[in-house]
PDB file of N, CA and C in Angstrom:
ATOM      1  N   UNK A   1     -34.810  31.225  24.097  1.00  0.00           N
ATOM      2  CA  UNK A   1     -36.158  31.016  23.608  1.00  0.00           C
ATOM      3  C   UNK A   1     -37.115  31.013  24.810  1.00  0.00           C
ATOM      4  N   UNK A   2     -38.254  31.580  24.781  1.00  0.00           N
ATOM      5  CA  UNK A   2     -38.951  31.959  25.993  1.00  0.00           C
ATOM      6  C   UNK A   2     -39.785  30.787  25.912  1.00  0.00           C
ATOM      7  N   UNK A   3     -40.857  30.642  27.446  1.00  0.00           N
ATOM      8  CA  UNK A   3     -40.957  29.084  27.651  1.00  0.00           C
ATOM      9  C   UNK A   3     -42.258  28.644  26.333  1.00  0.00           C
ATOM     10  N   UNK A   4     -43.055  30.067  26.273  1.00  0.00           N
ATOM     11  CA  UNK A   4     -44.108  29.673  25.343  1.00  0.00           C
ATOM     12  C   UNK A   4     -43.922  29.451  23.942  1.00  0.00           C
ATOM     13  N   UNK A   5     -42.854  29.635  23.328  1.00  0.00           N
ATOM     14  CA  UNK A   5     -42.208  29.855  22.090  1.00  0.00           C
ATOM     15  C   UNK A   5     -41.496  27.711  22.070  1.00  0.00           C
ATOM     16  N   UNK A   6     -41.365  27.540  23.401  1.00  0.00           N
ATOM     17  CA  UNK A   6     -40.641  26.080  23.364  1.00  0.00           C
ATOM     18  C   UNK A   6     -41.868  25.712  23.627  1.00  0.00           C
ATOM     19  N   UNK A   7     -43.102  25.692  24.075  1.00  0.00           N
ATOM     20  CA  UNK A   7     -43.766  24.675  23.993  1.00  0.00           C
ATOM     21  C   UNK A   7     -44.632  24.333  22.731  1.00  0.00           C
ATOM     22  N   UNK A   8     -44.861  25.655  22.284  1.00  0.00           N
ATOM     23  CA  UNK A   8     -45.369  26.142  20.537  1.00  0.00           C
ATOM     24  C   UNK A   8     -44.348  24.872  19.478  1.00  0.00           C
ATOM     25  N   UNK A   9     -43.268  24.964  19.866  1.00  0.00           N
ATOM     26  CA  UNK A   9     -42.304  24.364  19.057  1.00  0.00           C
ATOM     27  C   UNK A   9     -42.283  22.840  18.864  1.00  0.00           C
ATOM     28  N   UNK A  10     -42.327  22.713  20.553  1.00  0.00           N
ATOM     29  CA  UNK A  10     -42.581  20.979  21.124  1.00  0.00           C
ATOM     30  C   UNK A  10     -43.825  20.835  20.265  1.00  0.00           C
ATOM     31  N   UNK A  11     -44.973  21.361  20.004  1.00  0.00           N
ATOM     32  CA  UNK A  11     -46.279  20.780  19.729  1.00  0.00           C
ATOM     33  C   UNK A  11     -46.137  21.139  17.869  1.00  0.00           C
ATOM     34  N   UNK A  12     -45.646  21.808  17.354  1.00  0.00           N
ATOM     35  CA  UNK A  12     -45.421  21.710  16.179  1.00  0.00           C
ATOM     36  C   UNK A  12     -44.945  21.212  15.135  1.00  0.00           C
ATOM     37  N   UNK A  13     -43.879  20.355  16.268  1.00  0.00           N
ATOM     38  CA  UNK A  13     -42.769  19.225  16.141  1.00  0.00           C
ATOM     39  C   UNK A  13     -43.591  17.775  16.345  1.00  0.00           C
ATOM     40  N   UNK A  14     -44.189  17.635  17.039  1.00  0.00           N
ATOM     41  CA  UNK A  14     -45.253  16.467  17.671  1.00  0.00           C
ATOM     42  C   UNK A  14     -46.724  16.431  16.467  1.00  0.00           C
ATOM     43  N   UNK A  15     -47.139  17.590  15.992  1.00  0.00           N
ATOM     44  CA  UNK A  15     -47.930  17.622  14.927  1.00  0.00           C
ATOM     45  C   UNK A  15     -47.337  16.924  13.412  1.00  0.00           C
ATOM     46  N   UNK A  16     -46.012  17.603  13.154  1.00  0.00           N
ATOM     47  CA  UNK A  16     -45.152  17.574  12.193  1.00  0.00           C
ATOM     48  C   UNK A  16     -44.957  15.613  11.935  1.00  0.00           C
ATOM     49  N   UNK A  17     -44.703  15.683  12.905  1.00  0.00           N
ATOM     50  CA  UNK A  17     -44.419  13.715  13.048  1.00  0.00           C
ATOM     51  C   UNK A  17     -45.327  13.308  12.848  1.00  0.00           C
ATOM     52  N   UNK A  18     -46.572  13.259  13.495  1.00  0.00           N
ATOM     53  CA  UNK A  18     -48.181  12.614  13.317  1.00  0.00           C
ATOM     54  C   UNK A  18     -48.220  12.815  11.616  1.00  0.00           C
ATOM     55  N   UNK A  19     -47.810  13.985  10.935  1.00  0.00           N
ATOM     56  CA  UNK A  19     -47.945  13.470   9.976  1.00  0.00           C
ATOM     57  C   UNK A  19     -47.338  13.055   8.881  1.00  0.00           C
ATOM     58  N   UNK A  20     -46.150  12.709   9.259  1.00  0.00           N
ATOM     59  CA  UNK A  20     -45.011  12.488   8.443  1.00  0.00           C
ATOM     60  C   UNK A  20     -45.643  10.911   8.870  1.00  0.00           C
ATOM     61  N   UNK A  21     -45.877  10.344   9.801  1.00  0.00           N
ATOM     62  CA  UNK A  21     -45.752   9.236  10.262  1.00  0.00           C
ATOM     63  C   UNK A  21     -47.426   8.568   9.689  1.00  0.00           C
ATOM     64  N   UNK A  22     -48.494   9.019   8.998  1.00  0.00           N
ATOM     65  CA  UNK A  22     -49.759   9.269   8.698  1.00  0.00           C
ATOM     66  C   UNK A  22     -49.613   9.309   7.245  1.00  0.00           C
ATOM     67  N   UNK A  23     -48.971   9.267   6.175  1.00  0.00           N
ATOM     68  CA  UNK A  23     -48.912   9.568   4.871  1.00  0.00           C
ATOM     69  C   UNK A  23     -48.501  10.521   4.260  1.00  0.00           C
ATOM     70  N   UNK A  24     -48.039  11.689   5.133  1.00  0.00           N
ATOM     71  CA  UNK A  24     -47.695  13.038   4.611  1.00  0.00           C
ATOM     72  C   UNK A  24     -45.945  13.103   4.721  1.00  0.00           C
ATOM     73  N   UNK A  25     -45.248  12.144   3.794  1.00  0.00           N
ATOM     74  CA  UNK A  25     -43.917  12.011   4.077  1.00  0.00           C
ATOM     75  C   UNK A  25     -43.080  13.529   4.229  1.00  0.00           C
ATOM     76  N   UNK A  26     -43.810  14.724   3.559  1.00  0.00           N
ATOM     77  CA  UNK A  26     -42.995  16.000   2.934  1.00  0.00           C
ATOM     78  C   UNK A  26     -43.186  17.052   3.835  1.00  0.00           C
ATOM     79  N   UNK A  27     -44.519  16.304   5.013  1.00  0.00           N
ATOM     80  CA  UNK A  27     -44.664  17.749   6.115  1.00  0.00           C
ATOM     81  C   UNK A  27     -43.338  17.911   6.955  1.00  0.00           C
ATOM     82  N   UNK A  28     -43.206  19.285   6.862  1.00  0.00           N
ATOM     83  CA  UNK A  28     -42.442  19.812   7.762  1.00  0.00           C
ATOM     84  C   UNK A  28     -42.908  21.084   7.944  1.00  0.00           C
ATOM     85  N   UNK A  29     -42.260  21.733   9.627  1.00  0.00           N
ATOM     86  CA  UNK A  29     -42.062  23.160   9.845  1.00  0.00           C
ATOM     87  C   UNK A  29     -41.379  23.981   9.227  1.00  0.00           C
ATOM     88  N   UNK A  30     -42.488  25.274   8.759  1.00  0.00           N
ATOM     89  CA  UNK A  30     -42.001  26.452   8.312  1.00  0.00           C
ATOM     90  C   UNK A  30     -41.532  27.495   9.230  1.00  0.00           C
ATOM     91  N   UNK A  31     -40.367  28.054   8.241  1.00  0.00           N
ATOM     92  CA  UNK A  31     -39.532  29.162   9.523  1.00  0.00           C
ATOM     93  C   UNK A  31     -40.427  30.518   9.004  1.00  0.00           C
ATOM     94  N   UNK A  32     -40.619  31.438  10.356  1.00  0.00           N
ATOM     95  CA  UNK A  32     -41.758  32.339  10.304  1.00  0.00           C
ATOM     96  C   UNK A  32     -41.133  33.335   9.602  1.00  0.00           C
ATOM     97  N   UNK A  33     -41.953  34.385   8.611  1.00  0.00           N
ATOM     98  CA  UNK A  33     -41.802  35.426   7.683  1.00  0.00           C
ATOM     99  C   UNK A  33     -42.435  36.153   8.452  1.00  0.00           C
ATOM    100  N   UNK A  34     -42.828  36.720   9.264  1.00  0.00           N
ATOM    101  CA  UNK A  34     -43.685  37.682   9.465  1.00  0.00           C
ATOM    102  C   UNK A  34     -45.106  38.209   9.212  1.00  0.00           C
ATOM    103  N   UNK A  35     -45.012  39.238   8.369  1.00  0.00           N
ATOM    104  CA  UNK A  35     -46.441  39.782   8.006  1.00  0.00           C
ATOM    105  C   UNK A  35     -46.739  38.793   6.475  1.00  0.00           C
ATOM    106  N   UNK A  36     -45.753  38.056   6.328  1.00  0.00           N
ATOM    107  CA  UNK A  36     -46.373  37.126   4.901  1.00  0.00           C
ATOM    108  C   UNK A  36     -45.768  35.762   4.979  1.00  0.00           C
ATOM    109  N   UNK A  37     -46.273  35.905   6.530  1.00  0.00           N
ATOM    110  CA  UNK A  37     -46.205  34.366   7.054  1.00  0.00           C
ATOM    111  C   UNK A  37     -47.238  33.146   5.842  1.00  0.00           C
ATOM    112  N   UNK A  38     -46.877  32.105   5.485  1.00  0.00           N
ATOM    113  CA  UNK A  38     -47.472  31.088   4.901  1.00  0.00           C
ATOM    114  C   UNK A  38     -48.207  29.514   5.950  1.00  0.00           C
ATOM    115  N   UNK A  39     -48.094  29.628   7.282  1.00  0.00           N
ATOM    116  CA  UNK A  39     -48.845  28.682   8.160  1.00  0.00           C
ATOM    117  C   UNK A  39     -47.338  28.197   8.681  1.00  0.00           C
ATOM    118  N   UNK A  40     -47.796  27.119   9.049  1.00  0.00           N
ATOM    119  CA  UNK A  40     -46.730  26.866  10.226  1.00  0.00           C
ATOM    120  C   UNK A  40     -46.054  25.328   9.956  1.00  0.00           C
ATOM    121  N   UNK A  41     -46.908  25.136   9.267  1.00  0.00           N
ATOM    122  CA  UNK A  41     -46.520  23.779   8.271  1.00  0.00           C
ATOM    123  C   UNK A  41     -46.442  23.232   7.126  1.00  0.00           C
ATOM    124  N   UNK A  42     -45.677  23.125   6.020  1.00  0.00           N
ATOM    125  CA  UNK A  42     -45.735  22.875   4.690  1.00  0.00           C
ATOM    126  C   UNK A  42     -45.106  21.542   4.482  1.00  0.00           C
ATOM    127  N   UNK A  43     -45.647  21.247   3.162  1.00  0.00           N
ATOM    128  CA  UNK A  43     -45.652  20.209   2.569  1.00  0.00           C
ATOM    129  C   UNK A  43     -46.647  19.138   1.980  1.00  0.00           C
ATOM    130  N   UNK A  44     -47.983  19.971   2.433  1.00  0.00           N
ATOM    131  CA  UNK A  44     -48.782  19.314   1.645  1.00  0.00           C
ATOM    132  C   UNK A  44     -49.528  20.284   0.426  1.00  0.00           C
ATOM    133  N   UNK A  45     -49.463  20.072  -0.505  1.00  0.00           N
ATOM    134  CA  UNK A  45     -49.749  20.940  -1.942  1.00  0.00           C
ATOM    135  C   UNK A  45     -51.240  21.339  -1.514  1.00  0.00           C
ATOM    136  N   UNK A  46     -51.325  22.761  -1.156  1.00  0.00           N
ATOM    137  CA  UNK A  46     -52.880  23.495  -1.337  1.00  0.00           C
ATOM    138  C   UNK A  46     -53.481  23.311   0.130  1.00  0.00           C
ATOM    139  N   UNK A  47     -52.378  23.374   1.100  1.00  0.00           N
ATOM    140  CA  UNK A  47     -52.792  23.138   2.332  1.00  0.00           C
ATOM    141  C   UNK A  47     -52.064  24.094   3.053  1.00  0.00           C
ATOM    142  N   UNK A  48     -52.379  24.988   3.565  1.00  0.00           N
ATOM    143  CA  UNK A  48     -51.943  25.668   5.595  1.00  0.00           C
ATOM    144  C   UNK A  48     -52.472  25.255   6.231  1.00  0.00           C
ATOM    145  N   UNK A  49     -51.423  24.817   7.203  1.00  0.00           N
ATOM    146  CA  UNK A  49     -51.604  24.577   8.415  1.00  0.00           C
ATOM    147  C   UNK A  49     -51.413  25.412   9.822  1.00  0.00           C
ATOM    148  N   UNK A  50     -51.809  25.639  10.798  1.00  0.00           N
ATOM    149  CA  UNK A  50     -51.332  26.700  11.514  1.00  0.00           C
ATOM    150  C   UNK A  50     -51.460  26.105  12.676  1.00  0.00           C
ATOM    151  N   UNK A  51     -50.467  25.973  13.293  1.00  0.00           N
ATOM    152  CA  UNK A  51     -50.013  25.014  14.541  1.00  0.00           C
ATOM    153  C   UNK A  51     -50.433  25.989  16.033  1.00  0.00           C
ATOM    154  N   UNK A  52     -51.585  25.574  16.892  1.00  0.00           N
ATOM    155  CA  UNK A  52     -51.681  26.567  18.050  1.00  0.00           C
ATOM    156  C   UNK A  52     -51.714  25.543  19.167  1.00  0.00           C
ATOM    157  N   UNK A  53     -51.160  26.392  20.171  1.00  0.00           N
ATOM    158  CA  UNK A  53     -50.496  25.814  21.390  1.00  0.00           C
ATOM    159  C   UNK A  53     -50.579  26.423  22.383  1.00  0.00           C
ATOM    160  N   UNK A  54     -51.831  27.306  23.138  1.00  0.00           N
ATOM    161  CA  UNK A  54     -51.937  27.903  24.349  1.00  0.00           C
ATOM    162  C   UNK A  54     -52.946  27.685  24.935  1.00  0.00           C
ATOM    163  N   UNK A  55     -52.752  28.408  26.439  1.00  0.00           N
ATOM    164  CA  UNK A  55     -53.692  28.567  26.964  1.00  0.00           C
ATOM    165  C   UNK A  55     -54.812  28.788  26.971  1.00  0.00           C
ATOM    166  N   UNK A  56     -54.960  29.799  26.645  1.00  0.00           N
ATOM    167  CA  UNK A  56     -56.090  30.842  25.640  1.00  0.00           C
ATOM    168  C   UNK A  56     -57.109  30.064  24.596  1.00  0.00           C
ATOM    169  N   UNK A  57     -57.344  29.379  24.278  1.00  0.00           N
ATOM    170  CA  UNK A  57     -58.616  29.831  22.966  1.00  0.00           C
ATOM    171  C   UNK A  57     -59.281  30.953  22.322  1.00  0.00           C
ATOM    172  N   UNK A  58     -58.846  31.058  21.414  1.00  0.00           N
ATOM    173  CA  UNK A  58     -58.825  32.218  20.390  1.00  0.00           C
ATOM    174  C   UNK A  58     -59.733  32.190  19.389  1.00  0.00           C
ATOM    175  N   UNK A  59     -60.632  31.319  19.071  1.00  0.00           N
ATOM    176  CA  UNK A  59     -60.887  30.406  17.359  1.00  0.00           C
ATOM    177  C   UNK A  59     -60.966  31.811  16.780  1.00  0.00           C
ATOM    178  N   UNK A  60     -61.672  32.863  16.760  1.00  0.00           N
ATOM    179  CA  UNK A  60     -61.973  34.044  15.648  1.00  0.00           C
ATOM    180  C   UNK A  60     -60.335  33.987  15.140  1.00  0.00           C
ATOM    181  N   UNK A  61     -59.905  34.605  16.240  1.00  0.00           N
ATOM    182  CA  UNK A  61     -58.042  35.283  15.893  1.00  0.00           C
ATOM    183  C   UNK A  61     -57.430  34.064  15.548  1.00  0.00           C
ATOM    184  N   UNK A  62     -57.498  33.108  15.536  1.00  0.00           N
ATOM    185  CA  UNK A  62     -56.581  31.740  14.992  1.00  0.00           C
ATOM    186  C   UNK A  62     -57.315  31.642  13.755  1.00  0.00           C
ATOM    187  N   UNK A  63     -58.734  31.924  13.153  1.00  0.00           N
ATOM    188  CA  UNK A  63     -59.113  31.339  12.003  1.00  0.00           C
ATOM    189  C   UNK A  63     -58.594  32.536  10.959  1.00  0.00           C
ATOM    190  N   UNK A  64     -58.423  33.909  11.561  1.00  0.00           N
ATOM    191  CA  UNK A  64     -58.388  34.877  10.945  1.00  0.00           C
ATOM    192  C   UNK A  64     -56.853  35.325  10.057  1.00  0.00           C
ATOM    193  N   UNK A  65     -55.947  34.379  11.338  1.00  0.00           N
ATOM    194  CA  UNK A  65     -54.498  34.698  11.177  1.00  0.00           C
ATOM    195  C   UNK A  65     -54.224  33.276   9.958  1.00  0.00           C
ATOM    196  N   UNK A  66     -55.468  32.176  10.112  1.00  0.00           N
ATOM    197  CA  UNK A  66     -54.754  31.315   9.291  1.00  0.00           C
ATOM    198  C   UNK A  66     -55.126  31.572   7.731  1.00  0.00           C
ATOM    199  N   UNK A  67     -56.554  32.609   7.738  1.00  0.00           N
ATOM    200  CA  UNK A  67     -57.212  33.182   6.541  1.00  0.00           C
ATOM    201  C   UNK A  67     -55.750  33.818   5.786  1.00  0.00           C
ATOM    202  N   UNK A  68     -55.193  34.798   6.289  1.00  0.00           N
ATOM    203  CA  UNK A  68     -54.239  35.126   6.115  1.00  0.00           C
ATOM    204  C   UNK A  68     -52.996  34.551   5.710  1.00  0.00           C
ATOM    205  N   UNK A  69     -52.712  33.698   6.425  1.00  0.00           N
ATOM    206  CA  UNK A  69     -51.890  32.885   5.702  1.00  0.00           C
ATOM    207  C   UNK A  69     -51.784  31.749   4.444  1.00  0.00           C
ATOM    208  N   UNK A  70     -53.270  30.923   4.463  1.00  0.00           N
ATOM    209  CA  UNK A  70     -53.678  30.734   3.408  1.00  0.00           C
ATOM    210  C   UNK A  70     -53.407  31.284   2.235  1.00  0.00           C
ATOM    211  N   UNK A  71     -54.013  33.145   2.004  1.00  0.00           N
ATOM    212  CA  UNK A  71     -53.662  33.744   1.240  1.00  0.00           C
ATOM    213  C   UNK A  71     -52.544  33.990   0.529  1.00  0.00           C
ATOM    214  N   UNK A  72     -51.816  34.603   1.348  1.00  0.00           N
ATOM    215  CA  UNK A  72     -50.242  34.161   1.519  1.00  0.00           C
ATOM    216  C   UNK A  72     -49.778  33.307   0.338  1.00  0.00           C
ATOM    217  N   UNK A  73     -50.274  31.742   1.368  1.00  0.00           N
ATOM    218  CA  UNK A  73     -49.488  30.836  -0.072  1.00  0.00           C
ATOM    219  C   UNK A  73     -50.247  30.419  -0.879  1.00  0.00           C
ATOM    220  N   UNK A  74     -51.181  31.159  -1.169  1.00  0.00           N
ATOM    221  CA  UNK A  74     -51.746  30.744  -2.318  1.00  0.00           C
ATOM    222  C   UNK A  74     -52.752  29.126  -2.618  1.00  0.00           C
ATOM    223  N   UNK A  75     -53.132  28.848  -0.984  1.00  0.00           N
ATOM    224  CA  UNK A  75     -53.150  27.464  -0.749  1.00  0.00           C
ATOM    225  C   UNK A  75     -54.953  27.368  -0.753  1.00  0.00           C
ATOM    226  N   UNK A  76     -55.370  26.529  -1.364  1.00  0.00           N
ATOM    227  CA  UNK A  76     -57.291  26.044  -0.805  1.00  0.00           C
ATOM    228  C   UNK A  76     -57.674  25.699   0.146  1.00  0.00           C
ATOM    229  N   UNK A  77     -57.186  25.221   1.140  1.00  0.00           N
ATOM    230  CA  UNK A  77     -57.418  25.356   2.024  1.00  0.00           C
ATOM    231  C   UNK A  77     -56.899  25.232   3.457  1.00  0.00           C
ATOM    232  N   UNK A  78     -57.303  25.626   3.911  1.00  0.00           N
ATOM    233  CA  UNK A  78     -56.594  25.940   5.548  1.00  0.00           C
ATOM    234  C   UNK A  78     -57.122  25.531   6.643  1.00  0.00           C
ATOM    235  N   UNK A  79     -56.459  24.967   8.061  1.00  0.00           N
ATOM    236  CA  UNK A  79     -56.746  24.579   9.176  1.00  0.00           C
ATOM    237  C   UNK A  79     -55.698  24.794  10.442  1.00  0.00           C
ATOM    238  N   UNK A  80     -56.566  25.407  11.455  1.00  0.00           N
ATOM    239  CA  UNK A  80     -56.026  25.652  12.558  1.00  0.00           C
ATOM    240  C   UNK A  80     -55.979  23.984  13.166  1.00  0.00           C
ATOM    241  N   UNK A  81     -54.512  23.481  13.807  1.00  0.00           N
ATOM    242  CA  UNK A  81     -54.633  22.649  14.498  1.00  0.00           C
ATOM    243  C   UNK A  81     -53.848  22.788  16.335  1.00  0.00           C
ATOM    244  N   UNK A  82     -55.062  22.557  17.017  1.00  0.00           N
ATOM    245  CA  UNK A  82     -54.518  22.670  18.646  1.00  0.00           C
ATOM    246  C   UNK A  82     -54.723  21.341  19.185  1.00  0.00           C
ATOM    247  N   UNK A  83     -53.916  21.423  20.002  1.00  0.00           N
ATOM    248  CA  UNK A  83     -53.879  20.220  21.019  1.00  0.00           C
ATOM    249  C   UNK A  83     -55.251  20.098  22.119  1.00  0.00           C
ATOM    250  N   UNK A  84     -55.725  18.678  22.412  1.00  0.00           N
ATOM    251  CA  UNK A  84     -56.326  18.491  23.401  1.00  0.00           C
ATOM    252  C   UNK A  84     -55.919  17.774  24.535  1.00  0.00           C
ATOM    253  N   UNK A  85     -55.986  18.868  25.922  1.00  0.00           N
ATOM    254  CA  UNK A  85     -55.166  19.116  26.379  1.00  0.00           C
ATOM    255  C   UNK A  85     -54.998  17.245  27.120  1.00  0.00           C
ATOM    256  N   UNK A  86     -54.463  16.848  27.793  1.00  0.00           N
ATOM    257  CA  UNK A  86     -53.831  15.629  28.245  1.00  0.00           C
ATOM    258  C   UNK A  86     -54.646  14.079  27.509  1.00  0.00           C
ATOM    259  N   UNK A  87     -53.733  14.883  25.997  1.00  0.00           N
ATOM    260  CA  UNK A  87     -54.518  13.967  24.966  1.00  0.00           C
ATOM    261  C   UNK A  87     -52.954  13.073  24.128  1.00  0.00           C
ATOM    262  N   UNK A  88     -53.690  12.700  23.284  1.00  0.00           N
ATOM    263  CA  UNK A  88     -52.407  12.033  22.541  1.00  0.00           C
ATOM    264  C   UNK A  88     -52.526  13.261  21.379  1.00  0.00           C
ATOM    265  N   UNK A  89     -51.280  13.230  20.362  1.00  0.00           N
ATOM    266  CA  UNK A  89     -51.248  14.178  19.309  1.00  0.00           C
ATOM    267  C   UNK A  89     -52.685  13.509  18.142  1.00  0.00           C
ATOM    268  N   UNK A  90     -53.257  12.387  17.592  1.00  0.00           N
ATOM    269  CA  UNK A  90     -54.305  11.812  17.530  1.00  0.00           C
ATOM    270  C   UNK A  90     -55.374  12.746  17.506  1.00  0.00           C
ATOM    271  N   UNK A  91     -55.420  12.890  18.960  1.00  0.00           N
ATOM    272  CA  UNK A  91     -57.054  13.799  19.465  1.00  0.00           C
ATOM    273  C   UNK A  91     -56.798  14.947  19.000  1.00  0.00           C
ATOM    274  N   UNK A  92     -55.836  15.441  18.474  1.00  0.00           N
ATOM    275  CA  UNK A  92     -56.309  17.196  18.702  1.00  0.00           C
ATOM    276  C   UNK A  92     -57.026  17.834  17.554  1.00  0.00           C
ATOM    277  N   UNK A  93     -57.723  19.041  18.075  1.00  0.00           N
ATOM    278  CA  UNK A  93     -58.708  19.536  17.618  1.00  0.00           C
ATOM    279  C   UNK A  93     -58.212  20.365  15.967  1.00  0.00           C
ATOM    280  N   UNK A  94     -59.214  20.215  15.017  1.00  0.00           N
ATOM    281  CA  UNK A  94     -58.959  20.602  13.663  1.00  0.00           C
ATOM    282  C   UNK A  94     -59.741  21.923  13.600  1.00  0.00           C
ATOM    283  N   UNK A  95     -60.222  23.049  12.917  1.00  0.00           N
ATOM    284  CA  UNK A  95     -60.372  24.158  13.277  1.00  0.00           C
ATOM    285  C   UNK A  95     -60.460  24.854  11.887  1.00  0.00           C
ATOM    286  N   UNK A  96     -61.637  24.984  11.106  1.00  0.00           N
ATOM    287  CA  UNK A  96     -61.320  25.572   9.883  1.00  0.00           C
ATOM    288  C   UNK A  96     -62.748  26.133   9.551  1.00  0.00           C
ATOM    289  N   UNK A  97     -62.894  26.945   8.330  1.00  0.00           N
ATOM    290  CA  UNK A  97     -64.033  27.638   7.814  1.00  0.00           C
ATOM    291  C   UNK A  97     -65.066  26.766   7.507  1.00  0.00           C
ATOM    292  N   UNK A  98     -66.657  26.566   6.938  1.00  0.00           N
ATOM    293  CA  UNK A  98     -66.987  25.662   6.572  1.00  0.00           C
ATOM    294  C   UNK A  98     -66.546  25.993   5.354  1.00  0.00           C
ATOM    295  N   UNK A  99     -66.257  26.584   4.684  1.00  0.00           N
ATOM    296  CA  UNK A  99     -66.229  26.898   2.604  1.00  0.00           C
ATOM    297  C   UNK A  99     -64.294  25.817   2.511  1.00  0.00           C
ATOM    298  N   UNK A 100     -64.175  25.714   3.374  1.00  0.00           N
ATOM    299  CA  UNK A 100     -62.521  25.075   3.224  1.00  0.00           C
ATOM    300  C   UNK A 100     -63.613  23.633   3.765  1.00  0.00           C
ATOM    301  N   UNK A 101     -63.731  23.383   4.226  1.00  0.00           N
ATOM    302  CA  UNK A 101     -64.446  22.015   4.744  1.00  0.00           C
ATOM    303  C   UNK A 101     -65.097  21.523   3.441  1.00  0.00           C
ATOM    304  N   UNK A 102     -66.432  21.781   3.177  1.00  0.00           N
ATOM    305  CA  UNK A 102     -66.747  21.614   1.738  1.00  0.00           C
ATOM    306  C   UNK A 102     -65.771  21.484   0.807  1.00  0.00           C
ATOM    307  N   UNK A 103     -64.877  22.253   0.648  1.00  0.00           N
ATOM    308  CA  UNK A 103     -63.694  22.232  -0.515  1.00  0.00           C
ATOM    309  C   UNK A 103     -63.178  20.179  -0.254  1.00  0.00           C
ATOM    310  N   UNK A 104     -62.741  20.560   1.092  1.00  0.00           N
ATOM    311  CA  UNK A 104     -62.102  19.103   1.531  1.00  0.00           C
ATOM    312  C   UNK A 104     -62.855  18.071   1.194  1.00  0.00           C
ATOM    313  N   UNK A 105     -64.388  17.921   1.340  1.00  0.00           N
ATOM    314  CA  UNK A 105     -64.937  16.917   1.226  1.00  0.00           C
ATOM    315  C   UNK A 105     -65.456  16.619  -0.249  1.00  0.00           C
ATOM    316  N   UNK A 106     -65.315  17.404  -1.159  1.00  0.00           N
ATOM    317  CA  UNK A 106     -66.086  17.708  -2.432  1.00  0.00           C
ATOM    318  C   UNK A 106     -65.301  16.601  -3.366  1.00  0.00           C
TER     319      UNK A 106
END
């Protein structure tokens, strides 16, 4: 496993707990499909999640890939979640459309 693929993993795993440990007893990591990938985390009904972990900042291409996956599963709404960087899992940054935001707060 190459090193960026283990740290993707470490932080998806560290997300996964925050919310198992937060009220979401059923989150867990999804194993990747490819081109009909469903997010990177399931278990909460009408939710993708899409777990990002690099260097880089991307938001267009992370909101676009999670649009996509959303679709996918058929879910209302969707959120990119990344780490901040020499943060606790807590801080990290949430990342989504406003029309999924509204949905959330409505």
């Amino acid at each position: 496993m190459s090193r960026s693929r283990q740290i993707g993993t470490a932080w998806e795993t560290r997300l996964v707990r925050y919310l198992v440990e937060h009220g979401f007893p059923y989150a867990e990591r999804r194993a990747l499909a490819g081109s009909a990938d469903r997010g990177d985390v399931t278990g909460i009904p009408g939710v993708v999640i899409e777990a990002k972990c690099a260097r880089r900042v991307e938001l267009a291409a992370w909101v676009d890939e999670m649009v996509a996956e959303k679709r996918n599963a058929g879910a209302q709404i969707g959120a990119v979640i990344f780490p901040r960087r020499n943060h606790a899992t807590a801080r990290a940054y949430v990342l989504m459309e406003l029309s999924d935001f509204v949905e959330l707060i409505s």
